[in-house]
PDB file of N, CA and C in Angstrom:
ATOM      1  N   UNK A   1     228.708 -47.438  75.898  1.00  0.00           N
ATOM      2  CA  UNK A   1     228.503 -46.684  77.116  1.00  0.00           C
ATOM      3  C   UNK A   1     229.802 -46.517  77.906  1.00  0.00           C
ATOM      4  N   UNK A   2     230.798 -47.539  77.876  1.00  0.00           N
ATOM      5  CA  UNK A   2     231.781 -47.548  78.791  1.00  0.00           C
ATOM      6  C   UNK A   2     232.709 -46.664  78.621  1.00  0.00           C
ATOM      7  N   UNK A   3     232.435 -46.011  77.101  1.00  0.00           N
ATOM      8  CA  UNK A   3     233.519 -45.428  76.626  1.00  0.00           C
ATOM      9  C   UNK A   3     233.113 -43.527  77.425  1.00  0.00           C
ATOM     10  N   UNK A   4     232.076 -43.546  77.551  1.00  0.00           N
ATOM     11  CA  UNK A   4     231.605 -41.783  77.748  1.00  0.00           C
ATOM     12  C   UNK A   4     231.755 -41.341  78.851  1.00  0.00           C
ATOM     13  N   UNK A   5     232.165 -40.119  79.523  1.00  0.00           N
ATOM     14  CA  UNK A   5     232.079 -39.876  80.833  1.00  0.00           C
ATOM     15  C   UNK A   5     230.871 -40.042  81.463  1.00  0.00           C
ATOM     16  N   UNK A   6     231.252 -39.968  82.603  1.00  0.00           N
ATOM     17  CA  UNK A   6     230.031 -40.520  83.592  1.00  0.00           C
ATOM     18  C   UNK A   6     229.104 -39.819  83.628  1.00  0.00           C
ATOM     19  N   UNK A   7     229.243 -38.646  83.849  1.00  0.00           N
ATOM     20  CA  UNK A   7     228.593 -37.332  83.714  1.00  0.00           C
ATOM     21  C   UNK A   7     227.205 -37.138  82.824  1.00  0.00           C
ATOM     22  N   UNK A   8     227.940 -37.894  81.401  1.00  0.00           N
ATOM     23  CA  UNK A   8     227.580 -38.038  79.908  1.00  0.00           C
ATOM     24  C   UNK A   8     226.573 -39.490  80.114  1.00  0.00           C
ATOM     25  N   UNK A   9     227.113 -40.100  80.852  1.00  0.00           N
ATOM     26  CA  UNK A   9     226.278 -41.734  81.295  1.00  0.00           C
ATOM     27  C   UNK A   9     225.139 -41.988  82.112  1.00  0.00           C
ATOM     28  N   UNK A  10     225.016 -40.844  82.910  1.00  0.00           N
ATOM     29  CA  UNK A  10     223.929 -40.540  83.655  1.00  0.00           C
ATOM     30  C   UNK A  10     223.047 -40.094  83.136  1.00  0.00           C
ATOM     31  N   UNK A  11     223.318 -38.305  82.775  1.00  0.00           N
ATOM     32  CA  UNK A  11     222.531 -38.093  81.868  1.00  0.00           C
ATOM     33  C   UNK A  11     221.763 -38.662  81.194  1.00  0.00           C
ATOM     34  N   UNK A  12     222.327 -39.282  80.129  1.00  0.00           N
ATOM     35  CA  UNK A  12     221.288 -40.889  79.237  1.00  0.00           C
ATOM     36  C   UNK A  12     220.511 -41.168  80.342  1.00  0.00           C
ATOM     37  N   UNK A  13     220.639 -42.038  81.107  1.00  0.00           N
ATOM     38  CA  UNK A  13     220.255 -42.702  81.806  1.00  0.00           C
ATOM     39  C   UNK A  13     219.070 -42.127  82.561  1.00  0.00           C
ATOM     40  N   UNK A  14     219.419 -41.076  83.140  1.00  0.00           N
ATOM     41  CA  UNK A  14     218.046 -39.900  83.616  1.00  0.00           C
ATOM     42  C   UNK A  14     217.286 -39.861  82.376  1.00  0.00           C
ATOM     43  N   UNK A  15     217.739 -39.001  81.459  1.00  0.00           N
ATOM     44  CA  UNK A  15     216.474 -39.017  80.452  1.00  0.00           C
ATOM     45  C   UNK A  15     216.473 -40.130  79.648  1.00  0.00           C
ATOM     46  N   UNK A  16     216.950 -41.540  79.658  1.00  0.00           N
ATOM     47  CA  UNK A  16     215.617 -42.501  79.513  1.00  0.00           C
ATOM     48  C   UNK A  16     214.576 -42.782  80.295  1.00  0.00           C
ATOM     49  N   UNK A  17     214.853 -42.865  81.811  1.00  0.00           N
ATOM     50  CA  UNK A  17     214.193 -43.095  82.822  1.00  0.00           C
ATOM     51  C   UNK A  17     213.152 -41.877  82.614  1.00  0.00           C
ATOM     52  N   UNK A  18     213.065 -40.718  82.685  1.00  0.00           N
ATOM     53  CA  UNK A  18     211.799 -39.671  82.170  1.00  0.00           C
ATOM     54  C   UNK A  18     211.007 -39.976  81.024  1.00  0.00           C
ATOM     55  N   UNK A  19     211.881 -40.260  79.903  1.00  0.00           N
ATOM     56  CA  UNK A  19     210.746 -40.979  78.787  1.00  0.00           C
ATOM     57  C   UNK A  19     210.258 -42.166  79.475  1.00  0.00           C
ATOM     58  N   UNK A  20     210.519 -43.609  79.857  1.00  0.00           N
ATOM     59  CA  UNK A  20     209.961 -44.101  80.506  1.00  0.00           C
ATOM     60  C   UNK A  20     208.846 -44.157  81.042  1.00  0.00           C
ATOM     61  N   UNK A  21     208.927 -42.169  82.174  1.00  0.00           N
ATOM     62  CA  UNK A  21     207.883 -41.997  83.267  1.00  0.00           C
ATOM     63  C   UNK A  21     206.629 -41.328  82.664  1.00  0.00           C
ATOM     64  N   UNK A  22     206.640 -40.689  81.426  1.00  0.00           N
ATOM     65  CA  UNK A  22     206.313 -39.739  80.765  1.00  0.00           C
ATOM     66  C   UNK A  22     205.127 -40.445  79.930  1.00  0.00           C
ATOM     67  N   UNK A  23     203.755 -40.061  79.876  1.00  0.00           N
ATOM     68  CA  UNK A  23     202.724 -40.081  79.224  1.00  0.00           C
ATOM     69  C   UNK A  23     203.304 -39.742  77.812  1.00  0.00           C
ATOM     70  N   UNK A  24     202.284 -40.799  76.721  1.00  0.00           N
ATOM     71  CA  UNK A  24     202.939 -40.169  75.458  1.00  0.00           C
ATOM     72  C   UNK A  24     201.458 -39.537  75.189  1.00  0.00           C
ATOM     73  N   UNK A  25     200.646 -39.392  75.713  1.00  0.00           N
ATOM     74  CA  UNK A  25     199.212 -38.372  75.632  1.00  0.00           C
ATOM     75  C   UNK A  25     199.452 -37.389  75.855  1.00  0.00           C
ATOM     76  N   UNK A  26     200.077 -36.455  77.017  1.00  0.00           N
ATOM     77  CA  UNK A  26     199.984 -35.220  77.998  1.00  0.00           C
ATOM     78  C   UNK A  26     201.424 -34.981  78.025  1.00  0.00           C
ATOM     79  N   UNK A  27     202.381 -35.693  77.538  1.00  0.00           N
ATOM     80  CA  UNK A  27     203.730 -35.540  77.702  1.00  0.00           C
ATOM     81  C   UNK A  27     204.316 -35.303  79.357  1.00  0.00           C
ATOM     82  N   UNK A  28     203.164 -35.696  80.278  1.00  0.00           N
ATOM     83  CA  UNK A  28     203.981 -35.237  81.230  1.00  0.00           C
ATOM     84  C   UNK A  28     204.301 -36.323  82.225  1.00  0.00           C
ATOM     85  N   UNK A  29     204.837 -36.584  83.450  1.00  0.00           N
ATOM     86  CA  UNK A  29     205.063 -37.475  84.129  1.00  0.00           C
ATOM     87  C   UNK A  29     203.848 -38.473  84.636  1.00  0.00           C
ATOM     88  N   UNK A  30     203.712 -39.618  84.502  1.00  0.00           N
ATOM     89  CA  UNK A  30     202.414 -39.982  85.205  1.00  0.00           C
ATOM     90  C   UNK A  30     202.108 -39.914  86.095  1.00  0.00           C
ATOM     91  N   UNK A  31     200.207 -39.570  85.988  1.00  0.00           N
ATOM     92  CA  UNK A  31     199.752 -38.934  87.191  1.00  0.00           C
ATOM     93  C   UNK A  31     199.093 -40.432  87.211  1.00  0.00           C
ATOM     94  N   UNK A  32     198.603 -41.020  88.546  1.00  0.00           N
ATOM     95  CA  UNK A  32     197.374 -42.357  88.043  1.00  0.00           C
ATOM     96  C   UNK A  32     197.549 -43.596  86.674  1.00  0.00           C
ATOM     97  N   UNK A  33     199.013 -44.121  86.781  1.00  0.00           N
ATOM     98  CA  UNK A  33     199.447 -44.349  85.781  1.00  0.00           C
ATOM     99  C   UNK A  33     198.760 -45.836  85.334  1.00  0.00           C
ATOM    100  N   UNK A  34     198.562 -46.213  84.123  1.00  0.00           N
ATOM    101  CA  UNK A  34     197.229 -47.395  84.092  1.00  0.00           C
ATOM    102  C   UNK A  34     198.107 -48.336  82.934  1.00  0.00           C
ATOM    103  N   UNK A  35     198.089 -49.658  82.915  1.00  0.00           N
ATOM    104  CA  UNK A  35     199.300 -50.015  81.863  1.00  0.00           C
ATOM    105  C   UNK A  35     198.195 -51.216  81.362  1.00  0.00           C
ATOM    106  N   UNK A  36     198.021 -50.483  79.672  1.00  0.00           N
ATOM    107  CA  UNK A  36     197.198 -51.395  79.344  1.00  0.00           C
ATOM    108  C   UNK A  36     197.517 -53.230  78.454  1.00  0.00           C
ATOM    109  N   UNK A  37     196.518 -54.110  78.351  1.00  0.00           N
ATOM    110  CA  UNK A  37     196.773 -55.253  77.570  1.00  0.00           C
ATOM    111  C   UNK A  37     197.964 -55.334  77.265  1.00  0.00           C
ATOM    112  N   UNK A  38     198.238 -54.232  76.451  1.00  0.00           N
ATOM    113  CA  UNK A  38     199.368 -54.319  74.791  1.00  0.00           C
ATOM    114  C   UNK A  38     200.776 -53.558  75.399  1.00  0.00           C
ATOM    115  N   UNK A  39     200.749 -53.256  76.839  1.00  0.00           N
ATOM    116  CA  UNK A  39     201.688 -53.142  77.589  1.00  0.00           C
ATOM    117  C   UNK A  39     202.011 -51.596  77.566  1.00  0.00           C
ATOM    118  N   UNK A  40     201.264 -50.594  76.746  1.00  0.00           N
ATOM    119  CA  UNK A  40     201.839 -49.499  77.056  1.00  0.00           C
ATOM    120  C   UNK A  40     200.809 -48.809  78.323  1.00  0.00           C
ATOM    121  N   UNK A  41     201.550 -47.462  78.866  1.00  0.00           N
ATOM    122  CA  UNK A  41     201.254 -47.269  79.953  1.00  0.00           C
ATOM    123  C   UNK A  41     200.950 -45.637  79.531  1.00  0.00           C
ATOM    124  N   UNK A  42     199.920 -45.267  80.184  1.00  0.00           N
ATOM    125  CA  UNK A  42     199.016 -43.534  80.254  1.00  0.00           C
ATOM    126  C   UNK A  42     198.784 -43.222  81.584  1.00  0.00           C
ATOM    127  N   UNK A  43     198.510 -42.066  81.688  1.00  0.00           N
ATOM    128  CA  UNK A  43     197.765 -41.290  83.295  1.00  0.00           C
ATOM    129  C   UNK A  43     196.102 -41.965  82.986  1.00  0.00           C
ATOM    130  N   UNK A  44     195.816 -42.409  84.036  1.00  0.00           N
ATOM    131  CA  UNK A  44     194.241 -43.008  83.838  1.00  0.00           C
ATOM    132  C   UNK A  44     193.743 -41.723  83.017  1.00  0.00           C
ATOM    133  N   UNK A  45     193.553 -40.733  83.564  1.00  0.00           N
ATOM    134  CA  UNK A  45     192.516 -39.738  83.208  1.00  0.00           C
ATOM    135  C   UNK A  45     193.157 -39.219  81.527  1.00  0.00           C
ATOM    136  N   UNK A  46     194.351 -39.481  80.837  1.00  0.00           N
ATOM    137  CA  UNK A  46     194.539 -39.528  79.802  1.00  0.00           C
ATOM    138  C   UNK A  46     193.951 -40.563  79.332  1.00  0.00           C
ATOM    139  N   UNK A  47     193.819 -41.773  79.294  1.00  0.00           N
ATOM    140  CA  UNK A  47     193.279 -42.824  78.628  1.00  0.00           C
ATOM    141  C   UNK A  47     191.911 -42.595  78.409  1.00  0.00           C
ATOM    142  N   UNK A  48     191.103 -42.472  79.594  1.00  0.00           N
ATOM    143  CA  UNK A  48     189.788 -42.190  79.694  1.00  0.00           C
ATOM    144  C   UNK A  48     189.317 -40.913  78.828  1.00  0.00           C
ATOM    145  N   UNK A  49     190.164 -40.120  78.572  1.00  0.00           N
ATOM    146  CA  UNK A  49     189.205 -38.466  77.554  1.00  0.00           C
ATOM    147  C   UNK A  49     189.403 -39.224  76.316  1.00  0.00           C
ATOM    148  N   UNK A  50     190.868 -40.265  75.771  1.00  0.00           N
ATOM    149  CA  UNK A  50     190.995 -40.619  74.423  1.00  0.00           C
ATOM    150  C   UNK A  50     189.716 -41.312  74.404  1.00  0.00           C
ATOM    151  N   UNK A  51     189.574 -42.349  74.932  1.00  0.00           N
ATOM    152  CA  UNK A  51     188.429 -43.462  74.586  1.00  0.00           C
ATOM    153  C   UNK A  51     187.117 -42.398  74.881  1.00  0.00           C
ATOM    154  N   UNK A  52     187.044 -41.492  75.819  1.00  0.00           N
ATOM    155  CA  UNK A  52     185.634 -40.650  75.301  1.00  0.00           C
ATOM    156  C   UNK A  52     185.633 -39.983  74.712  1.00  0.00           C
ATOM    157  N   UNK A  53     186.366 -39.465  73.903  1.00  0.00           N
ATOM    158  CA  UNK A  53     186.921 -38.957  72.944  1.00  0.00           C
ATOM    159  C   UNK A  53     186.336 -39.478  70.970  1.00  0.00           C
ATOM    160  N   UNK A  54     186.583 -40.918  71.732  1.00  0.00           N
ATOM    161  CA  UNK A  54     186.010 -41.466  70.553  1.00  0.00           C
ATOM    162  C   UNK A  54     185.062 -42.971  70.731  1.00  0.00           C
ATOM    163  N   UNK A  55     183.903 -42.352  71.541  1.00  0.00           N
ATOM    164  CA  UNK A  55     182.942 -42.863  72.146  1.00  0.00           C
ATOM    165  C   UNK A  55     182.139 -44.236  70.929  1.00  0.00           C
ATOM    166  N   UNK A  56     182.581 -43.194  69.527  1.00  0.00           N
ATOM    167  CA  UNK A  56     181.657 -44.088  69.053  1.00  0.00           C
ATOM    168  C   UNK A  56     182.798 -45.438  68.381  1.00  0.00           C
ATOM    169  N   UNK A  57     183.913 -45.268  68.404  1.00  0.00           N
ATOM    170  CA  UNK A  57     184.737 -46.558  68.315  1.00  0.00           C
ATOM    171  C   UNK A  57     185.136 -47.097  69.410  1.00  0.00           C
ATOM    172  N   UNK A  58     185.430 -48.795  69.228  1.00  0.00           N
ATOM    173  CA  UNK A  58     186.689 -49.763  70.171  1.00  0.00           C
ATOM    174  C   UNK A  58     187.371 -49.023  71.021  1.00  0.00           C
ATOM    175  N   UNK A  59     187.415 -49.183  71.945  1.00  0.00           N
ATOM    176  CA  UNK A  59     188.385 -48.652  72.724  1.00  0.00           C
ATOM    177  C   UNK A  59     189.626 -49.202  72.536  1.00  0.00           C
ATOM    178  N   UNK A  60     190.658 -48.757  71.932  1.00  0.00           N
ATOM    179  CA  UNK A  60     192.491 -48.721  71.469  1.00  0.00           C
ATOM    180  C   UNK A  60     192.772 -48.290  71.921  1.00  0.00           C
ATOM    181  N   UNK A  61     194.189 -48.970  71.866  1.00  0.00           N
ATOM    182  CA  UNK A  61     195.542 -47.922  72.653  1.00  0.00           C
ATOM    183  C   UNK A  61     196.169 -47.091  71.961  1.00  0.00           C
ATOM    184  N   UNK A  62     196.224 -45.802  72.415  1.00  0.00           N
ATOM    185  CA  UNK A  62     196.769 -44.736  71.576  1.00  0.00           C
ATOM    186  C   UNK A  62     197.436 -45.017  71.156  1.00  0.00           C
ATOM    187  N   UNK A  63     198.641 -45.504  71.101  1.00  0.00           N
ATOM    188  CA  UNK A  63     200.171 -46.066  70.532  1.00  0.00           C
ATOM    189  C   UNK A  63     200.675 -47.386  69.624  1.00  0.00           C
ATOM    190  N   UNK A  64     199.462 -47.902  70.091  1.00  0.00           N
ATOM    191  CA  UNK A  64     199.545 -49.061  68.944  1.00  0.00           C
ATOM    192  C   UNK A  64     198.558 -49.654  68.370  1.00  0.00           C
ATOM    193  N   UNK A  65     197.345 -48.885  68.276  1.00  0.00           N
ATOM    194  CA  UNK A  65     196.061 -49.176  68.316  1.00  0.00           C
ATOM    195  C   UNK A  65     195.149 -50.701  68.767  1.00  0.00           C
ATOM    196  N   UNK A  66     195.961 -51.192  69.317  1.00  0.00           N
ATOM    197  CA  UNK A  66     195.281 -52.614  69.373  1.00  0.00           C
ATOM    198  C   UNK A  66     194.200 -52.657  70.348  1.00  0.00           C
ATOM    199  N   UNK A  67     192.993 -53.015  70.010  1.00  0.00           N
ATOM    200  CA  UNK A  67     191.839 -53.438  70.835  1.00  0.00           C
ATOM    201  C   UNK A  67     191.904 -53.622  72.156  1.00  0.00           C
ATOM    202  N   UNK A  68     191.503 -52.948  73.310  1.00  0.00           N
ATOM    203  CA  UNK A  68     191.276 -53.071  74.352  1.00  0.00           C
ATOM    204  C   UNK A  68     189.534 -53.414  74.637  1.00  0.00           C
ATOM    205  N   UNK A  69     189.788 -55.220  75.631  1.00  0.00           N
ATOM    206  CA  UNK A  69     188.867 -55.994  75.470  1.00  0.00           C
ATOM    207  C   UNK A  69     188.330 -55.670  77.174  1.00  0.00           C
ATOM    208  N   UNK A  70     187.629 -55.501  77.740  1.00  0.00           N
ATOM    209  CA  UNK A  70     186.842 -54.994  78.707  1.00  0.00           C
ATOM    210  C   UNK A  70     185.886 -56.332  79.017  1.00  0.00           C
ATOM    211  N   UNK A  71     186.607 -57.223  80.390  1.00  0.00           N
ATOM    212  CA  UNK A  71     185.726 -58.480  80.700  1.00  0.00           C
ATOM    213  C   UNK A  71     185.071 -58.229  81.856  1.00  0.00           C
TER     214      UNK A  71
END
Protein backbone atom coordinates (compact mmCIF):
# COMPACT_ATOMS: atom_id res chain seq x y z
CA UNK A 1 0.00 0.00 0.00
CA UNK A 2 2.73 2.45 0.93
CA UNK A 3 4.11 2.22 -2.27
CA UNK A 4 0.76 3.71 -4.44
CA UNK A 5 -0.42 7.17 -4.63
CA UNK A 6 -2.79 8.31 -2.33
CA UNK A 7 -5.27 9.01 -4.70
CA UNK A 8 -4.80 5.18 -5.79
CA UNK A 9 -5.00 4.36 -1.72
CA UNK A 10 -8.20 5.75 -1.12
CA UNK A 11 -9.81 4.61 -3.81
CA UNK A 12 -9.12 0.86 -2.49
CA UNK A 13 -10.11 1.84 0.51
CA UNK A 14 -13.62 3.44 -0.55
CA UNK A 15 -14.41 0.51 -2.56
CA UNK A 16 -13.62 -1.95 0.09
CA UNK A 17 -15.62 -0.07 2.50
CA UNK A 18 -18.80 -0.33 -0.27
CA UNK A 19 -18.27 -4.05 -0.63
CA UNK A 20 -18.32 -4.16 3.02
CA UNK A 21 -21.73 -1.98 3.00
CA UNK A 22 -23.22 -3.85 0.14
CA UNK A 23 -25.82 -6.78 0.36
CA UNK A 24 -24.50 -9.81 -1.46
CA UNK A 25 -28.51 -10.57 -2.19
CA UNK A 26 -29.67 -7.10 -3.85
CA UNK A 27 -26.16 -5.87 -4.44
CA UNK A 28 -27.07 -2.75 -3.00
CA UNK A 29 -26.13 -0.76 0.12
CA UNK A 30 -27.86 -1.97 3.29
CA UNK A 31 -31.18 -1.08 3.88
CA UNK A 32 -32.27 -2.69 7.66
CA UNK A 33 -29.05 -4.42 7.84
CA UNK A 34 -29.40 -7.91 10.02
CA UNK A 35 -25.96 -9.85 10.75
CA UNK A 36 -26.58 -13.34 11.08
CA UNK A 37 -25.02 -16.45 13.56
CA UNK A 38 -22.27 -17.26 10.90
CA UNK A 39 -21.46 -13.53 10.84
CA UNK A 40 -22.51 -12.51 7.45
CA UNK A 41 -24.69 -9.54 7.10
CA UNK A 42 -28.12 -8.83 4.51
CA UNK A 43 -30.94 -6.02 4.34
CA UNK A 44 -33.58 -7.73 6.74
CA UNK A 45 -36.12 -7.74 3.98
CA UNK A 46 -33.42 -9.59 1.74
CA UNK A 47 -32.98 -12.34 4.20
CA UNK A 48 -36.61 -12.72 4.85
CA UNK A 49 -37.87 -13.31 0.75
CA UNK A 50 -34.59 -15.93 0.69
CA UNK A 51 -35.86 -17.98 3.67
CA UNK A 52 -39.57 -17.51 2.17
CA UNK A 53 -38.37 -18.25 -0.67
CA UNK A 54 -37.56 -21.56 0.45
CA UNK A 55 -40.22 -22.09 3.01
CA UNK A 56 -40.01 -25.65 2.77
CA UNK A 57 -36.17 -25.87 3.92
CA UNK A 58 -33.81 -24.74 7.18
CA UNK A 59 -33.45 -21.49 7.17
CA UNK A 60 -29.44 -20.80 5.82
CA UNK A 61 -27.38 -18.22 5.15
CA UNK A 62 -27.15 -17.36 1.68
CA UNK A 63 -23.35 -17.27 1.64
CA UNK A 64 -22.35 -19.98 3.52
CA UNK A 65 -25.20 -22.03 3.97
CA UNK A 66 -24.93 -22.80 7.56
CA UNK A 67 -28.10 -23.39 9.64
CA UNK A 68 -29.75 -20.61 11.17
CA UNK A 69 -31.13 -21.83 14.66
CA UNK A 70 -34.22 -19.66 15.80
CA UNK A 71 -34.51 -19.83 19.95
Amino acid sequence: WSQLPVCIQEANALEELQSELTCPVCLELFHDPVILECGHHFCQVCIIQCWEAKADELSSCPKCRNVIWFT
